[in-house]
PDB file of N, CA and C in Angstrom:
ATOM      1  N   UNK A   1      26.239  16.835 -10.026  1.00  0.00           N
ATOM      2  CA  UNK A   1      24.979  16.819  -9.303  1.00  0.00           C
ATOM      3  C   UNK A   1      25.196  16.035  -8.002  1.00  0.00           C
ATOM      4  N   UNK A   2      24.915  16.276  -7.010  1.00  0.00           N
ATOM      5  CA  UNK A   2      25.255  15.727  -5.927  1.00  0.00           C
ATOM      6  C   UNK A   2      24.183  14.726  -5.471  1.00  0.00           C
ATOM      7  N   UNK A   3      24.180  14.229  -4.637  1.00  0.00           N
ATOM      8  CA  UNK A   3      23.389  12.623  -4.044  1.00  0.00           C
ATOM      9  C   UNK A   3      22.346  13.358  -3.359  1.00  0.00           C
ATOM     10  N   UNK A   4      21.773  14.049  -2.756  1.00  0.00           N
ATOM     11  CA  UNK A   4      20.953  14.840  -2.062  1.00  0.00           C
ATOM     12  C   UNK A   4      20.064  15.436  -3.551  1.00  0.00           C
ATOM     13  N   UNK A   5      20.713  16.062  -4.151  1.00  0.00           N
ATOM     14  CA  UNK A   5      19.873  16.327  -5.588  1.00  0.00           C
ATOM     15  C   UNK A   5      18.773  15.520  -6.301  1.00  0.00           C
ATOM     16  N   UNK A   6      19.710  14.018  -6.564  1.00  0.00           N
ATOM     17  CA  UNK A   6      19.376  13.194  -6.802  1.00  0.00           C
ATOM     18  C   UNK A   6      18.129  12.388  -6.297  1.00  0.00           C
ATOM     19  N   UNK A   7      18.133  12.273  -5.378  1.00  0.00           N
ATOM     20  CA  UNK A   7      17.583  11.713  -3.942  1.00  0.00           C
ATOM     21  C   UNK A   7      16.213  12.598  -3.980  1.00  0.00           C
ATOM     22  N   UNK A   8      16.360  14.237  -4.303  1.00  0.00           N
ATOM     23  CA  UNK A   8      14.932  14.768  -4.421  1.00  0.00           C
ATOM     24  C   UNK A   8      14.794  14.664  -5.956  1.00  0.00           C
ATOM     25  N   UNK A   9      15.230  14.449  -6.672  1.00  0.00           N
ATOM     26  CA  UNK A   9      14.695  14.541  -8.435  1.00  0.00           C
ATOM     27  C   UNK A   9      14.167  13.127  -8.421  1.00  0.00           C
ATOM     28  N   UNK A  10      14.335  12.168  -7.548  1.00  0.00           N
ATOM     29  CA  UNK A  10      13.627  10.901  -7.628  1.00  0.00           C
ATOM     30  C   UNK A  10      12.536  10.366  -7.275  1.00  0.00           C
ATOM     31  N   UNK A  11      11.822  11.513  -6.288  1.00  0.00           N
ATOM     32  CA  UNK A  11      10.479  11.488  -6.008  1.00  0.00           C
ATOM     33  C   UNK A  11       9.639  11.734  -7.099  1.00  0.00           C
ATOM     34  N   UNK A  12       9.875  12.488  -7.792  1.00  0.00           N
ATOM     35  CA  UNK A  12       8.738  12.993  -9.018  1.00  0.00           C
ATOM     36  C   UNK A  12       7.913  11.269  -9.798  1.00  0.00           C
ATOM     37  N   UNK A  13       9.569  11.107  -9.992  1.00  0.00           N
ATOM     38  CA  UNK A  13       9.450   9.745 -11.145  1.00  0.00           C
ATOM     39  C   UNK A  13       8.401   8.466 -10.208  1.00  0.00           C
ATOM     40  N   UNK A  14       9.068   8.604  -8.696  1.00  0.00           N
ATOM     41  CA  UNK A  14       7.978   7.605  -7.631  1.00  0.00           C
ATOM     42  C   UNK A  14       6.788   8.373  -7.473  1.00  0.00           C
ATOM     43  N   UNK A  15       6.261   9.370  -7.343  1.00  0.00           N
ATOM     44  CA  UNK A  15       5.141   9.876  -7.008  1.00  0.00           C
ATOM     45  C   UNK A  15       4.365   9.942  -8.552  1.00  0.00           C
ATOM     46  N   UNK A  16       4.691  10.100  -9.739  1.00  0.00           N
ATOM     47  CA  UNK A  16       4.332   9.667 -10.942  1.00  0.00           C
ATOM     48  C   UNK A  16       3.584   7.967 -11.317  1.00  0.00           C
ATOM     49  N   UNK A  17       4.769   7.007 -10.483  1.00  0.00           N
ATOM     50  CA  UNK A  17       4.432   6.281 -10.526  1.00  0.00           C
ATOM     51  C   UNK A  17       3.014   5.941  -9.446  1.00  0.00           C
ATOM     52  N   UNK A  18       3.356   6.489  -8.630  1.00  0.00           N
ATOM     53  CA  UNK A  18       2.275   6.085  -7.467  1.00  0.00           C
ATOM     54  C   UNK A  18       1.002   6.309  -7.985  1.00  0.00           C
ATOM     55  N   UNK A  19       1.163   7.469  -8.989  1.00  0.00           N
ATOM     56  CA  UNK A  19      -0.306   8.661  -9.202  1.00  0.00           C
ATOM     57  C   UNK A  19      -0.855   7.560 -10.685  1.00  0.00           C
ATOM     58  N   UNK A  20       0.181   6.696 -11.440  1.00  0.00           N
ATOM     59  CA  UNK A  20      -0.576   6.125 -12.351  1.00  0.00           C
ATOM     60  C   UNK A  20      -1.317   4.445 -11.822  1.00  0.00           C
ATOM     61  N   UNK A  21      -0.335   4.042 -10.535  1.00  0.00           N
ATOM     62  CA  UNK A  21      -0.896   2.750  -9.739  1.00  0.00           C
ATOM     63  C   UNK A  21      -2.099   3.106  -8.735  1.00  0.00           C
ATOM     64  N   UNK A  22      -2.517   4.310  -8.982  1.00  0.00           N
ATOM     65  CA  UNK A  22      -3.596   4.395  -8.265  1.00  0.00           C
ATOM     66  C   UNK A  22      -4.507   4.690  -9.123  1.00  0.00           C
ATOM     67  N   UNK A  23      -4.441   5.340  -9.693  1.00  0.00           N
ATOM     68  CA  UNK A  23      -5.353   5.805 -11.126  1.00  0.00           C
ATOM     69  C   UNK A  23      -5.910   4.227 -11.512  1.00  0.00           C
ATOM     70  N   UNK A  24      -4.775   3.614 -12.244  1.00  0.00           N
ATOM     71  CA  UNK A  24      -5.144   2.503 -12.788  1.00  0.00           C
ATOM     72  C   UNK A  24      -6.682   1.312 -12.333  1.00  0.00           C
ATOM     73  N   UNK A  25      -6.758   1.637 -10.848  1.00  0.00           N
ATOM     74  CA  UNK A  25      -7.906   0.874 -10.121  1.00  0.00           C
ATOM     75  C   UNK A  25      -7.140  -0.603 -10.387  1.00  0.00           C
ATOM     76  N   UNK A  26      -6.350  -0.915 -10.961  1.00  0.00           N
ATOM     77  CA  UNK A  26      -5.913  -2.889 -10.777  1.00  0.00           C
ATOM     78  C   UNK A  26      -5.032  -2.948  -9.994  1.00  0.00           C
ATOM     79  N   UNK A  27      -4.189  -2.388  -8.946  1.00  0.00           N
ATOM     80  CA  UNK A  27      -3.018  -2.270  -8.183  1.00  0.00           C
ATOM     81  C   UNK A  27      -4.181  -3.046  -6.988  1.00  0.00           C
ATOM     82  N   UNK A  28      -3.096  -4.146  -6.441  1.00  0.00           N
ATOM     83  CA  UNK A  28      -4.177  -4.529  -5.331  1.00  0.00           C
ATOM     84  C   UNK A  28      -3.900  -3.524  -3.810  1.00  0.00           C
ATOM     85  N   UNK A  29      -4.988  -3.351  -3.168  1.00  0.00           N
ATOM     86  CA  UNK A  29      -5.176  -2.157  -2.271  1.00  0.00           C
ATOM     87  C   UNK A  29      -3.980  -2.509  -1.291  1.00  0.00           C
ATOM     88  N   UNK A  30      -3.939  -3.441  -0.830  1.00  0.00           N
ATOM     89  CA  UNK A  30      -2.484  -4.209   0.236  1.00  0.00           C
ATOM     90  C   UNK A  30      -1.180  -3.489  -0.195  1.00  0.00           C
ATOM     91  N   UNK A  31      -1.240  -3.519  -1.489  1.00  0.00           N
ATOM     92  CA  UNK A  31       0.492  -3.612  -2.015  1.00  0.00           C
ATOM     93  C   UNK A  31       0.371  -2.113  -2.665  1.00  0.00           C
ATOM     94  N   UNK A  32      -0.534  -1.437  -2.652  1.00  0.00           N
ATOM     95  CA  UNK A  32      -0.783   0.343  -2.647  1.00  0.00           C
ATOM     96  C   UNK A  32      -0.184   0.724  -1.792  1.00  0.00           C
ATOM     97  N   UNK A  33      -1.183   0.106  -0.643  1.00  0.00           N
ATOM     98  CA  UNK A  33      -0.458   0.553   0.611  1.00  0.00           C
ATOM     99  C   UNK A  33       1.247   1.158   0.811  1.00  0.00           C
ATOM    100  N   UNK A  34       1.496  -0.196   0.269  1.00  0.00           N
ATOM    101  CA  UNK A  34       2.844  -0.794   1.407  1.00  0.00           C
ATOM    102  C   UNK A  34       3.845   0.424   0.133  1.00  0.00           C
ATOM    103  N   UNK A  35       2.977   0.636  -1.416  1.00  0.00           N
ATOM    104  CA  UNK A  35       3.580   1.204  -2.049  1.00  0.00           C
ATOM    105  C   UNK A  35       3.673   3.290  -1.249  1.00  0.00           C
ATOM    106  N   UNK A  36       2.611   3.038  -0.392  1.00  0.00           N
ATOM    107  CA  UNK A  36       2.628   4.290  -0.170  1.00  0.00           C
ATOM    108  C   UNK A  36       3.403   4.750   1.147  1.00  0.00           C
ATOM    109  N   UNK A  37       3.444   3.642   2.045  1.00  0.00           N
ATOM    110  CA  UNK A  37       4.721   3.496   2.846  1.00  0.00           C
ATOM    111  C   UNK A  37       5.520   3.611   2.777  1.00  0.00           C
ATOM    112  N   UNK A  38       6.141   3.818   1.897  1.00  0.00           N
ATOM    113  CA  UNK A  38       7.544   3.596   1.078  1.00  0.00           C
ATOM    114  C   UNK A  38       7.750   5.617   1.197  1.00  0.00           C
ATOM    115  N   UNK A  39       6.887   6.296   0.893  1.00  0.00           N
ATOM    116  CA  UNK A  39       6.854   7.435   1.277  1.00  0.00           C
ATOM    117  C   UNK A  39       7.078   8.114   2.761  1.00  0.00           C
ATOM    118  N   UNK A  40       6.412   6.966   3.631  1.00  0.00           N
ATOM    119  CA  UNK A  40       6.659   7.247   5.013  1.00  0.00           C
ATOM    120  C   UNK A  40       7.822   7.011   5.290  1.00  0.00           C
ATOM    121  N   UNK A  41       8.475   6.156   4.862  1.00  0.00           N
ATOM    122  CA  UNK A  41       9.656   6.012   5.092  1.00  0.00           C
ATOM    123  C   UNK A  41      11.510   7.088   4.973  1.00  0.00           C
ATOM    124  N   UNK A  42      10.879   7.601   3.475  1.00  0.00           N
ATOM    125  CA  UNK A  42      11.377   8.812   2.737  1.00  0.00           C
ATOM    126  C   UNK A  42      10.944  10.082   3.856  1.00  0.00           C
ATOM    127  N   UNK A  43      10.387   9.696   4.518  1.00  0.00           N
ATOM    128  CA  UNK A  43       9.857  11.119   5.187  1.00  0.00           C
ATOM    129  C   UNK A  43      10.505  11.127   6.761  1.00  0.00           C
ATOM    130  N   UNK A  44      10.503   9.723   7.197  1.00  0.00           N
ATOM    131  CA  UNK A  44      11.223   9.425   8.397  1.00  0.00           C
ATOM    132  C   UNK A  44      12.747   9.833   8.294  1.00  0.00           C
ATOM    133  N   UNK A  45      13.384   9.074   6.988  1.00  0.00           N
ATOM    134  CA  UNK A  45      14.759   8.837   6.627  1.00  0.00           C
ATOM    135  C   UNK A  45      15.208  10.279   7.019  1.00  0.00           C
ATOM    136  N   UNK A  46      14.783  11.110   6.387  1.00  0.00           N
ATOM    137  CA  UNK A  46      15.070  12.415   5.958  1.00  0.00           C
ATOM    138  C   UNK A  46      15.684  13.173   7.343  1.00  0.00           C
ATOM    139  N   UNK A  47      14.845  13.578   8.367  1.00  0.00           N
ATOM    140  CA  UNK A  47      14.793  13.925   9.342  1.00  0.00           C
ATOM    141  C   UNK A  47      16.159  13.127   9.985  1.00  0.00           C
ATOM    142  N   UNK A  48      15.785  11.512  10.120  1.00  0.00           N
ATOM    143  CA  UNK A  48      16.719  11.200  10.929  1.00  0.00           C
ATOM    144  C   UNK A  48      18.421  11.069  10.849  1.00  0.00           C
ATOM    145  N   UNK A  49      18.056  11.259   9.245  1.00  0.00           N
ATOM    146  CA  UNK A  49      19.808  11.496   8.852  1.00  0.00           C
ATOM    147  C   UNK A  49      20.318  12.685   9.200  1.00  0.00           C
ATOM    148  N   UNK A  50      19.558  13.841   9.367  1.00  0.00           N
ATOM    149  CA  UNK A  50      19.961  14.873   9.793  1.00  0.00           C
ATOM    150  C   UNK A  50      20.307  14.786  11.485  1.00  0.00           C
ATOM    151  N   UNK A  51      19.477  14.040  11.708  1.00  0.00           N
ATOM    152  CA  UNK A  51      19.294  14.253  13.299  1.00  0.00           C
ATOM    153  C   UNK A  51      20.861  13.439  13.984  1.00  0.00           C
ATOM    154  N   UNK A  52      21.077  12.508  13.008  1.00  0.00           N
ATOM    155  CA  UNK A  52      22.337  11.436  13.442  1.00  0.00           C
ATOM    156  C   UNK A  52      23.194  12.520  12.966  1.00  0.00           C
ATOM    157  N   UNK A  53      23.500  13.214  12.031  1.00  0.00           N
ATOM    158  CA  UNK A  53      24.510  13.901  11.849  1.00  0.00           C
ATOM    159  C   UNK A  53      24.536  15.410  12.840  1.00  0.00           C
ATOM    160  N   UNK A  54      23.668  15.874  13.308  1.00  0.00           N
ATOM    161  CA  UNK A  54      23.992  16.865  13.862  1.00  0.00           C
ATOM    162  C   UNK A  54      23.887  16.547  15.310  1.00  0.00           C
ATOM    163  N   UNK A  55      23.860  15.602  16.175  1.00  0.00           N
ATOM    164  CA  UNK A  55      23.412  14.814  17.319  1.00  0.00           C
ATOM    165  C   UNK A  55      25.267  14.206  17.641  1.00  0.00           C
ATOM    166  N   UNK A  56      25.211  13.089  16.615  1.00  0.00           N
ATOM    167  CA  UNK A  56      26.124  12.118  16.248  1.00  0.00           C
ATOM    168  C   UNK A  56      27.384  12.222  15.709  1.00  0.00           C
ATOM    169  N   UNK A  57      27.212  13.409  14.781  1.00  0.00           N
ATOM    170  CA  UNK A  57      28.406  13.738  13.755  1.00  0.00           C
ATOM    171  C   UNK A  57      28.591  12.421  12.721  1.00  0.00           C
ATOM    172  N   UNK A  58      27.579  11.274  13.037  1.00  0.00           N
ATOM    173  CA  UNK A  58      27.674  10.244  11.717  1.00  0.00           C
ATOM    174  C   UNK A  58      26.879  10.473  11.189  1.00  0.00           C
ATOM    175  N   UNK A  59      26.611   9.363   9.819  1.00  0.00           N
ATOM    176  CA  UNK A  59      25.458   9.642   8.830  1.00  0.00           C
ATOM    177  C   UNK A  59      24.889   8.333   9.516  1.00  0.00           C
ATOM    178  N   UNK A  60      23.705   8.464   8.582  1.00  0.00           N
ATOM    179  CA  UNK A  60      22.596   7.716   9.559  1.00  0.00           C
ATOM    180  C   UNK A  60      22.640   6.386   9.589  1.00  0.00           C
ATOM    181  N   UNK A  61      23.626   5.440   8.110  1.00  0.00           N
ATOM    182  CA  UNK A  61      23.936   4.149   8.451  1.00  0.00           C
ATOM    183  C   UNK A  61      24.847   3.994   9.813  1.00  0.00           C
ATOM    184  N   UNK A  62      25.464   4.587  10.025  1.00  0.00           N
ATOM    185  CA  UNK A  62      26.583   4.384  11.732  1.00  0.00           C
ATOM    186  C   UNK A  62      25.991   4.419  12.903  1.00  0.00           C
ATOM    187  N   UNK A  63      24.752   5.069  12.815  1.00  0.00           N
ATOM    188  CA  UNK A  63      23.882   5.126  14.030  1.00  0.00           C
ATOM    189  C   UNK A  63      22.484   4.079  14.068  1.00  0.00           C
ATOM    190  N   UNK A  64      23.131   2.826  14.719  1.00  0.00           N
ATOM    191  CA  UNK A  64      22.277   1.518  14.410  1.00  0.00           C
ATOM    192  C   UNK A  64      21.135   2.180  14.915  1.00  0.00           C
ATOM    193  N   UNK A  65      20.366   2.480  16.256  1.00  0.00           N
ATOM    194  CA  UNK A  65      19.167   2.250  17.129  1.00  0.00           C
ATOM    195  C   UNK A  65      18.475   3.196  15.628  1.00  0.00           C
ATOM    196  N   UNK A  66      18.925   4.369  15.240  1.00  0.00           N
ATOM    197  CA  UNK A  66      18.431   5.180  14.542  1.00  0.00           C
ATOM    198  C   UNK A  66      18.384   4.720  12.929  1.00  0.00           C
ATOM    199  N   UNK A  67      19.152   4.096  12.685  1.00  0.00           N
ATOM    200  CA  UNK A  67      18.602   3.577  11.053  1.00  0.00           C
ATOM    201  C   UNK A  67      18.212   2.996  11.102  1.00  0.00           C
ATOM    202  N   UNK A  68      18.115   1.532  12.466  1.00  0.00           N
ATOM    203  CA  UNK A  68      17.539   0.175  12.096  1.00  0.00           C
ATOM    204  C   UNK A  68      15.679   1.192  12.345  1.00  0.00           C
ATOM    205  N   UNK A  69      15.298   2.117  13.536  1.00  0.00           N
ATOM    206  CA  UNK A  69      14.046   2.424  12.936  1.00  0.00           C
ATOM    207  C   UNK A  69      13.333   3.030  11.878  1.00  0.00           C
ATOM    208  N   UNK A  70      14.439   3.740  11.371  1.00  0.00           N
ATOM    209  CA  UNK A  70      13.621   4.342   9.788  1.00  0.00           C
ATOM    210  C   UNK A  70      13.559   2.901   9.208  1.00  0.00           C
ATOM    211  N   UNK A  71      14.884   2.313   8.918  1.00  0.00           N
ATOM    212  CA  UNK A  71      15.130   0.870   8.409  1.00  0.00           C
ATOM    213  C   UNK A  71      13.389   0.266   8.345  1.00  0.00           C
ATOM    214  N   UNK A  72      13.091   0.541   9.638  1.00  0.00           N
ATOM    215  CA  UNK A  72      11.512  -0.700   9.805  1.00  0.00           C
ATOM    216  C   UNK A  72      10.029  -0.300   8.703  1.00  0.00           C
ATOM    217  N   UNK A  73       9.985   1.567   8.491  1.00  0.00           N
ATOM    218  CA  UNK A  73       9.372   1.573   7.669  1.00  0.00           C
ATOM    219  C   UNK A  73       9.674   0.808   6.309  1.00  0.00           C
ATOM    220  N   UNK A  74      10.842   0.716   5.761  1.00  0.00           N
ATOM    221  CA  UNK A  74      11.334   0.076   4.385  1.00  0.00           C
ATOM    222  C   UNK A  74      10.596  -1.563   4.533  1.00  0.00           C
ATOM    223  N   UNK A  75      10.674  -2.013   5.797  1.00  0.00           N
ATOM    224  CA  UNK A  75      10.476  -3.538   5.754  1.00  0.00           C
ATOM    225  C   UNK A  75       9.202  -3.289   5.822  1.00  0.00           C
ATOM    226  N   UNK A  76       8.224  -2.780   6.337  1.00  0.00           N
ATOM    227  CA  UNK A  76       6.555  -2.968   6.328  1.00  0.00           C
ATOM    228  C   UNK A  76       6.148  -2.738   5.572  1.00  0.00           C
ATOM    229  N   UNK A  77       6.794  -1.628   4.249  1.00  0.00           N
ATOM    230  CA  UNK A  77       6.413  -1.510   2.695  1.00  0.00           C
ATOM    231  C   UNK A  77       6.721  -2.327   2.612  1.00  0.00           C
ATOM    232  N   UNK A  78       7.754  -3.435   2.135  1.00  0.00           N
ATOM    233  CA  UNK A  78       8.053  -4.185   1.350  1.00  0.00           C
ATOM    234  C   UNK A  78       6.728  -5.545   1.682  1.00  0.00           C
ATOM    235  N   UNK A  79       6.877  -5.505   3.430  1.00  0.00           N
ATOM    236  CA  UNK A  79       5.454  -6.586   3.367  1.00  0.00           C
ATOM    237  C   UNK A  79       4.657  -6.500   3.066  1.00  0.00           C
ATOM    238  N   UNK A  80       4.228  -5.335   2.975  1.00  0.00           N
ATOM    239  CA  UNK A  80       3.036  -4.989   2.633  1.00  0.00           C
ATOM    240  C   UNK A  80       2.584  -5.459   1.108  1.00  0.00           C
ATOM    241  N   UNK A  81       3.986  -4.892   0.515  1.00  0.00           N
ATOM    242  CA  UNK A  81       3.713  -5.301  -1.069  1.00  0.00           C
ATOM    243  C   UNK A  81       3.242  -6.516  -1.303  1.00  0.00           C
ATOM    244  N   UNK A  82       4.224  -7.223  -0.873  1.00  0.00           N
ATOM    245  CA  UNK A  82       4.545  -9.033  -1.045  1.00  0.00           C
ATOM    246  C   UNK A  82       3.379  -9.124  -0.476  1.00  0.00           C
ATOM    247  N   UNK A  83       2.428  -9.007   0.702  1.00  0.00           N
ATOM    248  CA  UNK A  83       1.523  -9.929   0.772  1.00  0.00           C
ATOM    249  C   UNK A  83       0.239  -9.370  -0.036  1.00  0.00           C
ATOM    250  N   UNK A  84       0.017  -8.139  -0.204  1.00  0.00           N
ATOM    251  CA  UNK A  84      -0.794  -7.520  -1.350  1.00  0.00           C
ATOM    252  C   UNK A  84      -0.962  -8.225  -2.558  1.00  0.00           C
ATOM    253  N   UNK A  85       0.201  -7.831  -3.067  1.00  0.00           N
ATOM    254  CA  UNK A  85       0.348  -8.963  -4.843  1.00  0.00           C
ATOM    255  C   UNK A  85      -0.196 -10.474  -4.145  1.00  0.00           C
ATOM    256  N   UNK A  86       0.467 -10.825  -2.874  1.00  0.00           N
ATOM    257  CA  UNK A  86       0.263 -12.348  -3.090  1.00  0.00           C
ATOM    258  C   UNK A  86      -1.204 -12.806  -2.741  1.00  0.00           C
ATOM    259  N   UNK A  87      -1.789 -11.839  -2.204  1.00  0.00           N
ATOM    260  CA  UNK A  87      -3.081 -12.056  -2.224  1.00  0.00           C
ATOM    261  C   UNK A  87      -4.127 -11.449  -3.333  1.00  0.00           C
ATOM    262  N   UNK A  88      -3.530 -11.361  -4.350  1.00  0.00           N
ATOM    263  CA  UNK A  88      -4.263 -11.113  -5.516  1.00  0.00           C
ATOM    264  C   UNK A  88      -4.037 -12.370  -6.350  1.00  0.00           C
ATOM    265  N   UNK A  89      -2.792 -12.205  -6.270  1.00  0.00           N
ATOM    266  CA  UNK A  89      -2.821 -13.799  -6.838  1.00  0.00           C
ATOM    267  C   UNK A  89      -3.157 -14.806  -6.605  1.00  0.00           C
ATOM    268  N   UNK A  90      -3.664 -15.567  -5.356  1.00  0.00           N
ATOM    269  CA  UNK A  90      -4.481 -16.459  -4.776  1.00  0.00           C
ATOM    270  C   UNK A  90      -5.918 -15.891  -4.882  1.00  0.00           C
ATOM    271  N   UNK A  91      -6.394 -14.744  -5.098  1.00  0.00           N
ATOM    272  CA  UNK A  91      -7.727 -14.780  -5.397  1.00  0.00           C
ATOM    273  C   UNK A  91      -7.903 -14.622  -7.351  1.00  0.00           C
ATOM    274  N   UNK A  92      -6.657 -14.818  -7.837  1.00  0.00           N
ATOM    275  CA  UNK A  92      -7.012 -15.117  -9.004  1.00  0.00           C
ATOM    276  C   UNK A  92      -7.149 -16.581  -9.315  1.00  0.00           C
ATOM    277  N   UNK A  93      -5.874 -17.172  -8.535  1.00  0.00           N
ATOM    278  CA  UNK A  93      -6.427 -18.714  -8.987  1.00  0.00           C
ATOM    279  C   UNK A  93      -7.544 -19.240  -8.778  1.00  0.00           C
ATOM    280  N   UNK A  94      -8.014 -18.445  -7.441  1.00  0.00           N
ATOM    281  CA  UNK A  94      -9.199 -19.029  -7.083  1.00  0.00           C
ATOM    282  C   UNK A  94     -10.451 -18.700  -7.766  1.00  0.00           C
ATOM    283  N   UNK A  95     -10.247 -17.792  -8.551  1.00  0.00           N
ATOM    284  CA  UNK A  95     -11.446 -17.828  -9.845  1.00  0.00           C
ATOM    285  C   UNK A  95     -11.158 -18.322 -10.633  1.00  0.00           C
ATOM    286  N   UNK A  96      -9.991 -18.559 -10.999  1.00  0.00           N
ATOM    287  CA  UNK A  96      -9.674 -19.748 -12.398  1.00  0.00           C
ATOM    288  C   UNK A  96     -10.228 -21.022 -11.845  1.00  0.00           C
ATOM    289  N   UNK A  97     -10.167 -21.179 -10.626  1.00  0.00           N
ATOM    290  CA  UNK A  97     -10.331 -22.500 -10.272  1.00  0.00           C
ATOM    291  C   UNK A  97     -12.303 -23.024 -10.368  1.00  0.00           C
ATOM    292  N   UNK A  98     -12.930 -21.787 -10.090  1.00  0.00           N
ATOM    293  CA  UNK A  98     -14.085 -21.862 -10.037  1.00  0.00           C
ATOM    294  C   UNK A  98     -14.670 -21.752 -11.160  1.00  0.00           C
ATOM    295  N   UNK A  99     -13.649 -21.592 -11.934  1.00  0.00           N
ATOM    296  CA  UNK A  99     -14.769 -22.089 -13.616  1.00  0.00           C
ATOM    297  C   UNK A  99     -14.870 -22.726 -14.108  1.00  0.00           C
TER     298      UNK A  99
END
């Protein structure tokens, strides 16, 4: 099975997941987000690996200007997450605290 195969048989299992963290209603809305970014990113990647290889003749890690910007969607999901969760969790203490 090749890495490209792979790479699409792995959306199901993330978009599964996405479809039960949204369902659920307890996912905090911040870190949804940044979870759904993570898609934008998959969608950027895609394109631009092609574009470095048929442009470039490299794959898309060798072509800095061009991975470090797909690269940036990966980092604004990930903030997104981290400050999502972390602001659920400071508004939980802060109801523990108020009782």
């Amino acid at each position: 099975m090749s890495k490209e195969t792979l790479f699409a048989l792995s959306l199901f299992p993330y978009l599964g997941f996405l479809w039960f963290m949204t369902r659920s209603g307890e996912t905090p809305k911040l870190a949804l987000i940044g979870f759904y970014v993570l898609l934008i990113f998959v969608v950027v990647t895609i394109p631009a690996g092609i574009y470095a290889q048929n442009h470039y003749g490299e794959s898309l890690a060798n072509v800095d200007w061009l991975h470090g910007s797909a690269e940036l969607f990966l980092t604004l999901s990930n903030i997104l997450v981290v400050v999502g969760f972390r602001q659920a969790l400071l508004a939980k203490q802060d109801q523990l605290h108020q009782k």
